[in-house]
PDB file of N, CA and C in Angstrom:
ATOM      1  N   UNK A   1      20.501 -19.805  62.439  1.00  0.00           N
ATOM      2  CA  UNK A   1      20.934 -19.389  63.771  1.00  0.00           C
ATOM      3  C   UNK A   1      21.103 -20.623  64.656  1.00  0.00           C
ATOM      4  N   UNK A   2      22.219 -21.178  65.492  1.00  0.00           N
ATOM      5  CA  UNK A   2      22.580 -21.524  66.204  1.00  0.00           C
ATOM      6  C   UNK A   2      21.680 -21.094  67.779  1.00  0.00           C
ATOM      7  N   UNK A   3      20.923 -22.260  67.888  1.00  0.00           N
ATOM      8  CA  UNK A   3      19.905 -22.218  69.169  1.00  0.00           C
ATOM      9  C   UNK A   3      20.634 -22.430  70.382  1.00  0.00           C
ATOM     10  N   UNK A   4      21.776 -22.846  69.886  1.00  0.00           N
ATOM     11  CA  UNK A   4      22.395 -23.398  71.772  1.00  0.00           C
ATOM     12  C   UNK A   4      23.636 -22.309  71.892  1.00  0.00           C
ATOM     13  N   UNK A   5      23.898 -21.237  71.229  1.00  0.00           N
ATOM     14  CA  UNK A   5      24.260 -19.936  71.801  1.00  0.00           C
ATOM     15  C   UNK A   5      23.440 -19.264  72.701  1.00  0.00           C
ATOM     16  N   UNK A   6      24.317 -18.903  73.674  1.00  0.00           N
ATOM     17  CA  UNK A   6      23.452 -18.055  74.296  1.00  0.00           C
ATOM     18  C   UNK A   6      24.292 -16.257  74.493  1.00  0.00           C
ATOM     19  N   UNK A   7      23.285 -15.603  74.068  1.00  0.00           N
ATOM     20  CA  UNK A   7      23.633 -14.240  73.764  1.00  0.00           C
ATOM     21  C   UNK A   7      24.397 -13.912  75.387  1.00  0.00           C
ATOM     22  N   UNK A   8      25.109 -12.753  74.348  1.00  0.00           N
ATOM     23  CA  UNK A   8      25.673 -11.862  75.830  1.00  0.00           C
ATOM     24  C   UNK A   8      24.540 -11.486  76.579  1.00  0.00           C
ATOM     25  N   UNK A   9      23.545 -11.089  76.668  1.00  0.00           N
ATOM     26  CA  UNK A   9      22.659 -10.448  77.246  1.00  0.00           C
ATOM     27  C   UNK A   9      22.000 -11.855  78.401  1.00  0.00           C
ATOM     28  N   UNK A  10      21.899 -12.586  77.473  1.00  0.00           N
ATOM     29  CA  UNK A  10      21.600 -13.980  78.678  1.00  0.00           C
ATOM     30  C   UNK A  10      22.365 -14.566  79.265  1.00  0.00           C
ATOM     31  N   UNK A  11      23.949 -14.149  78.626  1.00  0.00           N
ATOM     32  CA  UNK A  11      24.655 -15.385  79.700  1.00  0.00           C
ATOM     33  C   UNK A  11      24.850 -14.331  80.942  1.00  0.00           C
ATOM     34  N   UNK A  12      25.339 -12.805  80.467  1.00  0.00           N
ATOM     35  CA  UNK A  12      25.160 -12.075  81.490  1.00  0.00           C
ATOM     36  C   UNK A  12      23.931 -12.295  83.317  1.00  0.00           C
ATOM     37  N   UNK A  13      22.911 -12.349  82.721  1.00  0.00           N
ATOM     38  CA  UNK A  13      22.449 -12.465  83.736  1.00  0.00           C
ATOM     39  C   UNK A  13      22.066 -14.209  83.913  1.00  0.00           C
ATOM     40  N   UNK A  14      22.344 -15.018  83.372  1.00  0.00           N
ATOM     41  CA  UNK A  14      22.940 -16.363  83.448  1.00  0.00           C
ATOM     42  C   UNK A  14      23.843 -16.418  84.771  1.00  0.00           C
ATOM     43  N   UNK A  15      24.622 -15.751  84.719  1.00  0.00           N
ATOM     44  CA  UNK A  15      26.321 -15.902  85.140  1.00  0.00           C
ATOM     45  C   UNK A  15      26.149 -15.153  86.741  1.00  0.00           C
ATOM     46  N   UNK A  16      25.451 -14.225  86.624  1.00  0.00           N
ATOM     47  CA  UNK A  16      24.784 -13.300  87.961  1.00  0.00           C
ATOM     48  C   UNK A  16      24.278 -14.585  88.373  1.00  0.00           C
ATOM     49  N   UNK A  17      23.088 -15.191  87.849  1.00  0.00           N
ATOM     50  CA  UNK A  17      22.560 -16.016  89.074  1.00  0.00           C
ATOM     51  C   UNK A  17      23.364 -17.212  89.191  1.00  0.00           C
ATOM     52  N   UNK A  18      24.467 -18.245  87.977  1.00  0.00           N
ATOM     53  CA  UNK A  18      25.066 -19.058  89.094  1.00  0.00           C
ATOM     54  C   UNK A  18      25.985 -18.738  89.895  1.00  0.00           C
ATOM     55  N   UNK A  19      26.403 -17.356  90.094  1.00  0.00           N
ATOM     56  CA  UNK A  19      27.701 -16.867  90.740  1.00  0.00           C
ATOM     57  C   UNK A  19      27.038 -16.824  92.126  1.00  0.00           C
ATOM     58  N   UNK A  20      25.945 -16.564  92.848  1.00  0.00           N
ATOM     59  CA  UNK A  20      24.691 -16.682  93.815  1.00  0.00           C
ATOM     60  C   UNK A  20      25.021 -18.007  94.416  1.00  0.00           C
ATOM     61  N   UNK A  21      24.852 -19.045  93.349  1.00  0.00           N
ATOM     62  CA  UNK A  21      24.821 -20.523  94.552  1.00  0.00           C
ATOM     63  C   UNK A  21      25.974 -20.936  94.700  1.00  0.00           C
ATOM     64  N   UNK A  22      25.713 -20.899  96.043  1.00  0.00           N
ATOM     65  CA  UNK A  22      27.170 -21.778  96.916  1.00  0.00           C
ATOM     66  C   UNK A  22      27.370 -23.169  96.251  1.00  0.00           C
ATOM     67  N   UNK A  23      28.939 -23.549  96.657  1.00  0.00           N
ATOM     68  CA  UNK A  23      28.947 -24.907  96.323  1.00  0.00           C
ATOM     69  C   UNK A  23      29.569 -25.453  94.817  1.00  0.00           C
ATOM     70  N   UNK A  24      29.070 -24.439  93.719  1.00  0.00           N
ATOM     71  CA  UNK A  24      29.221 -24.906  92.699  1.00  0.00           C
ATOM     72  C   UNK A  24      30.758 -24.347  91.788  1.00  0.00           C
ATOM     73  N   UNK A  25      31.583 -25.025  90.989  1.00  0.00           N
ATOM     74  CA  UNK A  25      32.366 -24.532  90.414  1.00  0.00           C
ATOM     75  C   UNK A  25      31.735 -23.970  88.735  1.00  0.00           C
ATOM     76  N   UNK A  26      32.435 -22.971  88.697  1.00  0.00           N
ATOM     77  CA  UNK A  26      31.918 -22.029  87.432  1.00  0.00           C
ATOM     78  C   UNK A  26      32.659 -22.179  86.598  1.00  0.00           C
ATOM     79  N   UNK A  27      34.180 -22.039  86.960  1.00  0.00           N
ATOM     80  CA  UNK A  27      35.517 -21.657  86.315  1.00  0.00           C
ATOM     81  C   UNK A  27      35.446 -20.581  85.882  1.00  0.00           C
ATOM     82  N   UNK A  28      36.111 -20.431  84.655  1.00  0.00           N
ATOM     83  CA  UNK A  28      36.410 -19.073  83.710  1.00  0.00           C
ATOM     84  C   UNK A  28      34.697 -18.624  83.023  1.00  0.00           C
ATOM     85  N   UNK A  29      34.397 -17.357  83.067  1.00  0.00           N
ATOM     86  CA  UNK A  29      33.121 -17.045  82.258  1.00  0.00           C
ATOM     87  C   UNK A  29      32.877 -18.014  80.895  1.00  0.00           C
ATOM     88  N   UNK A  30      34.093 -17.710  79.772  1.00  0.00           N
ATOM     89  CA  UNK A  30      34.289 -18.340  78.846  1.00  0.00           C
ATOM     90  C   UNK A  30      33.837 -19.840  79.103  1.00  0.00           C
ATOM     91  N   UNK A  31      34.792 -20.596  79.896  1.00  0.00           N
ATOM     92  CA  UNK A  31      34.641 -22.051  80.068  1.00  0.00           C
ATOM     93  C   UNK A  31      33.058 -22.290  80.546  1.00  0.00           C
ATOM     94  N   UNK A  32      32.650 -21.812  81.531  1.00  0.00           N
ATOM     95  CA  UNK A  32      31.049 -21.963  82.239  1.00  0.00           C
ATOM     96  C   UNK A  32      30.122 -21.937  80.756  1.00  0.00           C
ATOM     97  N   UNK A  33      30.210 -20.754  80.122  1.00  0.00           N
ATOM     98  CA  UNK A  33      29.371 -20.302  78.968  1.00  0.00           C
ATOM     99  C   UNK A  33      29.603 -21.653  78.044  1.00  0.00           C
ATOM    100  N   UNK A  34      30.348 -21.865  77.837  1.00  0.00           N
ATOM    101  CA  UNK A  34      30.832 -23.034  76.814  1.00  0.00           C
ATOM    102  C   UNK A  34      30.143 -24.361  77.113  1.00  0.00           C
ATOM    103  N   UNK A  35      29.991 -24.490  78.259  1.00  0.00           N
ATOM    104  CA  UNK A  35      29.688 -25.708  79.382  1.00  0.00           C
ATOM    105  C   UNK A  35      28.084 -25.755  78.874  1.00  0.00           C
ATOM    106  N   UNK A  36      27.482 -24.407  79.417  1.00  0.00           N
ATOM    107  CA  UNK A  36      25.857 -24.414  79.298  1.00  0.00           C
ATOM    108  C   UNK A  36      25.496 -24.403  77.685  1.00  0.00           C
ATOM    109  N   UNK A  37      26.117 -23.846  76.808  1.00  0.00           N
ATOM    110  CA  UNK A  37      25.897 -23.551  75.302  1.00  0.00           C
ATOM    111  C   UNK A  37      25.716 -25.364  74.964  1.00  0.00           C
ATOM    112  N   UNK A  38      26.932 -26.232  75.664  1.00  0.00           N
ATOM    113  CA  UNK A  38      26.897 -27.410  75.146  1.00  0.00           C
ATOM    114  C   UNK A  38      25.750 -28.210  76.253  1.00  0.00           C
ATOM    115  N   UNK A  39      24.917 -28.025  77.167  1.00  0.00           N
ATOM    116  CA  UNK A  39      23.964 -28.763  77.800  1.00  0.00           C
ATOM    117  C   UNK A  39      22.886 -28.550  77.025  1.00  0.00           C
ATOM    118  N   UNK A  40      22.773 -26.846  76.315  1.00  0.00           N
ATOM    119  CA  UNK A  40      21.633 -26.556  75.508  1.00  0.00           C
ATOM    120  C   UNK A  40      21.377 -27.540  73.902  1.00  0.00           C
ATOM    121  N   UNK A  41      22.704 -27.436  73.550  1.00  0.00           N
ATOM    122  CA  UNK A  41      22.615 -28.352  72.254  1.00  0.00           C
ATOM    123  C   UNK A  41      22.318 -29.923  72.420  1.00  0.00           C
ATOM    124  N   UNK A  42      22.872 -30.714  73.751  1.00  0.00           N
ATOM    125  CA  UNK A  42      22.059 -32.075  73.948  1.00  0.00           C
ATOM    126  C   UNK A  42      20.682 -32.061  73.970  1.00  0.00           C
ATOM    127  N   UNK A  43      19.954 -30.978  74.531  1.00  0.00           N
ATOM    128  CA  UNK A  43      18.877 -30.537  75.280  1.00  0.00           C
ATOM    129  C   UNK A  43      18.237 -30.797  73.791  1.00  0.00           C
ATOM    130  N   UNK A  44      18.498 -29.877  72.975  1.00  0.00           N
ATOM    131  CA  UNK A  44      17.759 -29.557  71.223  1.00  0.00           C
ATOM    132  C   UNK A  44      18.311 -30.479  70.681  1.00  0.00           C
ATOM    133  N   UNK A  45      18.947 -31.318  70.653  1.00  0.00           N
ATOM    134  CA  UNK A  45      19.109 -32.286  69.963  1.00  0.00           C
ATOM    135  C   UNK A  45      18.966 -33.517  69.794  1.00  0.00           C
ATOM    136  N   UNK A  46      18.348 -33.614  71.339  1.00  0.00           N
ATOM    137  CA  UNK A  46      17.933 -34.890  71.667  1.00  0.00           C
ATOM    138  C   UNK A  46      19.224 -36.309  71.457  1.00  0.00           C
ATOM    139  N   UNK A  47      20.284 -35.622  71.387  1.00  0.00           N
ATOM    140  CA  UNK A  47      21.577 -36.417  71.221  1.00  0.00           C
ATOM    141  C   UNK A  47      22.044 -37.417  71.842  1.00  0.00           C
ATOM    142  N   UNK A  48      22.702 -38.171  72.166  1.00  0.00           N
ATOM    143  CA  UNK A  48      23.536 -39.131  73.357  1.00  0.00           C
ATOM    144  C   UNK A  48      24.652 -38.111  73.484  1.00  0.00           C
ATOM    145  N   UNK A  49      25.134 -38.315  74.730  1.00  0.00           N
ATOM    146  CA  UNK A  49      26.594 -37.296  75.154  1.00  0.00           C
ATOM    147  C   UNK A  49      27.709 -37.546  74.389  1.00  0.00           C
ATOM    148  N   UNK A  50      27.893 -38.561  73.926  1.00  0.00           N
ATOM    149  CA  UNK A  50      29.117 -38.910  72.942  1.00  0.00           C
ATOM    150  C   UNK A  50      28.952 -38.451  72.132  1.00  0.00           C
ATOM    151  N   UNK A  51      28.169 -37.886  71.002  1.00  0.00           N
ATOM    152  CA  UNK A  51      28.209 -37.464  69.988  1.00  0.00           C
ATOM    153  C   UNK A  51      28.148 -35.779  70.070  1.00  0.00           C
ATOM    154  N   UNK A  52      28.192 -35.045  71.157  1.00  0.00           N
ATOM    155  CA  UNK A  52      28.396 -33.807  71.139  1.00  0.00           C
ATOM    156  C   UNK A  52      29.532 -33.299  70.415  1.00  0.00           C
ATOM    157  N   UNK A  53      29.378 -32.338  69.896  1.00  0.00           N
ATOM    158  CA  UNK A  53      30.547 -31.949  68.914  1.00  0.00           C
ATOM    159  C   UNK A  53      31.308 -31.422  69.692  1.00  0.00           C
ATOM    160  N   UNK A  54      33.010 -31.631  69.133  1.00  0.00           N
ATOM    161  CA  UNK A  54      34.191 -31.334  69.511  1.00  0.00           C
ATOM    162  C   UNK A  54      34.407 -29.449  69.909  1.00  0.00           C
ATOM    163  N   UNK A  55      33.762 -28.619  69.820  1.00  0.00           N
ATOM    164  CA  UNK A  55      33.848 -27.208  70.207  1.00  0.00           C
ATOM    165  C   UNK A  55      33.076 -27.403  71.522  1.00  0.00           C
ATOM    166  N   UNK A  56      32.774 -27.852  71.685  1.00  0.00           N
ATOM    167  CA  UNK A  56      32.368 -28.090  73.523  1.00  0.00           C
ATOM    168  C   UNK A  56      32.782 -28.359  74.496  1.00  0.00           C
ATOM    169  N   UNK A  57      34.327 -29.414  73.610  1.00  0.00           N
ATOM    170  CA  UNK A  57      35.072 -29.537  74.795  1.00  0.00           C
ATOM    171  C   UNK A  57      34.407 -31.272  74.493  1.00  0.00           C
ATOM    172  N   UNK A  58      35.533 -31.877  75.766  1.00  0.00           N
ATOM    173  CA  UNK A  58      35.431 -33.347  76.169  1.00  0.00           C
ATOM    174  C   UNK A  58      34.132 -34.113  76.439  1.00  0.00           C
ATOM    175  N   UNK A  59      32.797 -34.774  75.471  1.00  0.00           N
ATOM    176  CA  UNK A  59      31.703 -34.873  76.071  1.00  0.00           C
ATOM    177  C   UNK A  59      31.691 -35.628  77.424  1.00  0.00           C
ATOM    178  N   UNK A  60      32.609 -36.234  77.675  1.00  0.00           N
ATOM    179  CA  UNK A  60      32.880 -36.956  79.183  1.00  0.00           C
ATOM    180  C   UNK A  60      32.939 -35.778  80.530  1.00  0.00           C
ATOM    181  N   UNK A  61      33.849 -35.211  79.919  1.00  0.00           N
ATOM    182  CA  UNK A  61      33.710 -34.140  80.762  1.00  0.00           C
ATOM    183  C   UNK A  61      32.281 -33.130  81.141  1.00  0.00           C
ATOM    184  N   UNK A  62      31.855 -32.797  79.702  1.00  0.00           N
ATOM    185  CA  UNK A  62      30.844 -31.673  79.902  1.00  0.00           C
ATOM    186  C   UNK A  62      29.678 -32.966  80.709  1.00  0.00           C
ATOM    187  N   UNK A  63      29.195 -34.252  80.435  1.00  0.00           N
ATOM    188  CA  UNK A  63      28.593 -34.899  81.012  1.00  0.00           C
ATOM    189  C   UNK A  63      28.499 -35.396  82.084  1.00  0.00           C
ATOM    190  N   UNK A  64      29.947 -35.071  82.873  1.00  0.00           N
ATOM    191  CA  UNK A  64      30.384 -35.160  84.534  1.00  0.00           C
ATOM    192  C   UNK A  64      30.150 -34.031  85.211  1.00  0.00           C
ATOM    193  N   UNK A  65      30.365 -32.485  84.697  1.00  0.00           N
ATOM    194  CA  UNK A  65      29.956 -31.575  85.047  1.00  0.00           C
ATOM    195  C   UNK A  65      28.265 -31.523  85.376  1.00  0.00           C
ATOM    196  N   UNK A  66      27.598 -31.485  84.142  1.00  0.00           N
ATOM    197  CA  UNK A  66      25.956 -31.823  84.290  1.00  0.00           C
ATOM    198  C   UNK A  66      25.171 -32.498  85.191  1.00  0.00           C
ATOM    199  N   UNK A  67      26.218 -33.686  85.559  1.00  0.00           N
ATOM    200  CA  UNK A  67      25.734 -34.615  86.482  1.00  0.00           C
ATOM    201  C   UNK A  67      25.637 -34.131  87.692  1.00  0.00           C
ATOM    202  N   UNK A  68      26.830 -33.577  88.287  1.00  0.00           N
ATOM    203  CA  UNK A  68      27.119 -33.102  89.410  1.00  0.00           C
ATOM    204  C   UNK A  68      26.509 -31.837  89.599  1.00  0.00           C
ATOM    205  N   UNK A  69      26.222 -31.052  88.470  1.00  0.00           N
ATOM    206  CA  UNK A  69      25.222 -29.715  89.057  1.00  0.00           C
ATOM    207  C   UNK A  69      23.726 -30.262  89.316  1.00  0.00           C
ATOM    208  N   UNK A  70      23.415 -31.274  88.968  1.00  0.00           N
ATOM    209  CA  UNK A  70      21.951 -31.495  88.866  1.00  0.00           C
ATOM    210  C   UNK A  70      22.051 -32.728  90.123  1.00  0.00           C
ATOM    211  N   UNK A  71      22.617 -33.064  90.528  1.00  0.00           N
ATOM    212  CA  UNK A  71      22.880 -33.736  91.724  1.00  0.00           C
ATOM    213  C   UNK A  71      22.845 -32.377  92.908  1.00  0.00           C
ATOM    214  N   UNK A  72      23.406 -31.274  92.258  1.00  0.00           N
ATOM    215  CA  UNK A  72      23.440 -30.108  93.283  1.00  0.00           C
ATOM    216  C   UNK A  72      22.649 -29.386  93.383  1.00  0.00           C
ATOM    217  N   UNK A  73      21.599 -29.537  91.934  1.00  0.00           N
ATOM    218  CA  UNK A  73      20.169 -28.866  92.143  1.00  0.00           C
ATOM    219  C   UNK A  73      20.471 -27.564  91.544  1.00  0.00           C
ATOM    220  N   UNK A  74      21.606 -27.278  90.983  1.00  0.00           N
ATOM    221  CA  UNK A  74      22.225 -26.208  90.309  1.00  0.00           C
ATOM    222  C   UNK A  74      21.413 -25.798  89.274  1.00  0.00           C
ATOM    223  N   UNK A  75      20.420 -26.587  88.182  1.00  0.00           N
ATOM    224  CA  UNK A  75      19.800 -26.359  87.442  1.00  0.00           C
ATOM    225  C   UNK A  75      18.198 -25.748  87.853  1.00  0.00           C
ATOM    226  N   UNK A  76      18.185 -26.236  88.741  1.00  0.00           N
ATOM    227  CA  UNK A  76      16.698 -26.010  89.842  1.00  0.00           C
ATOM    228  C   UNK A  76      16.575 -24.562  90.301  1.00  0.00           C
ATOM    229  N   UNK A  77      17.812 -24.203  90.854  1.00  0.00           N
ATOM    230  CA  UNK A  77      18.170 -23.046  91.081  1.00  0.00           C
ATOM    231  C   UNK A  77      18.058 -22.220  90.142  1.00  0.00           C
ATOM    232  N   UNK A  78      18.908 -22.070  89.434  1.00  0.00           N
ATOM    233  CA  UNK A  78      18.960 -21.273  88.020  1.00  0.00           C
ATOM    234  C   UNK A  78      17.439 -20.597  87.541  1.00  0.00           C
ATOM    235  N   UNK A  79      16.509 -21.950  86.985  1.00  0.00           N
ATOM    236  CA  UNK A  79      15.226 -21.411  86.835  1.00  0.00           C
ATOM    237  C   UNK A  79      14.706 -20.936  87.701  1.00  0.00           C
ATOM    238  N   UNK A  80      14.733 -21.089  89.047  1.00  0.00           N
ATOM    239  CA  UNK A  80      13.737 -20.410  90.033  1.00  0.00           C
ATOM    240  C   UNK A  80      14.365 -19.174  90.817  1.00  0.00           C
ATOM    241  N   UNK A  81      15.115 -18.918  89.960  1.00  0.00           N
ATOM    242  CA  UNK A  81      15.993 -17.619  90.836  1.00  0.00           C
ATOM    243  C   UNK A  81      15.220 -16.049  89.808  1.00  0.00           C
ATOM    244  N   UNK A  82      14.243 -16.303  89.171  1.00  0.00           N
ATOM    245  CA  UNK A  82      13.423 -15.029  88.790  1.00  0.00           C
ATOM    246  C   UNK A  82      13.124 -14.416  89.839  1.00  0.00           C
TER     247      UNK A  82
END
């Protein structure tokens, strides 16, 4: 099993709470989901951003995104929005 999927059932209410904070771009469900699936696999993998695999999309990109939500506290949010 693939650990850095995240089920319908979680991105669902995933997607509820970043749709909540101001400020941040989401894009398409698809694209957002894709975005976090690939922060989870650096996360477990203990990887460098360059070597993220190509189904994630641009690691430059997904690593400019990351930056800027956690500059926005976007991740802070997320967990403490129980």
């Amino acid at each position: 099993m693939d650990k850095s999927k995240v089920s319908d059932e979680e991105w669902a209410k995933l997607a509820v709470a970043l749709k909540k904070i101001p400020g941040i771009r989401m894009g398409c469900d698809a694209t957002c989901r894709r975005f976090v699936q690939a922060v989870l696999w650096i996360l477990r993998a203990g990887a460098q951003w360059r070597l993220l695999p190509d189904r994630f999309g641009h690691w430059n990109s997904v690593f400019k995104r990351f930056a800027s939500w956690t500059r926005f506290g976007v991740w802070d949010k997320v967990i403490n929005s129980n």
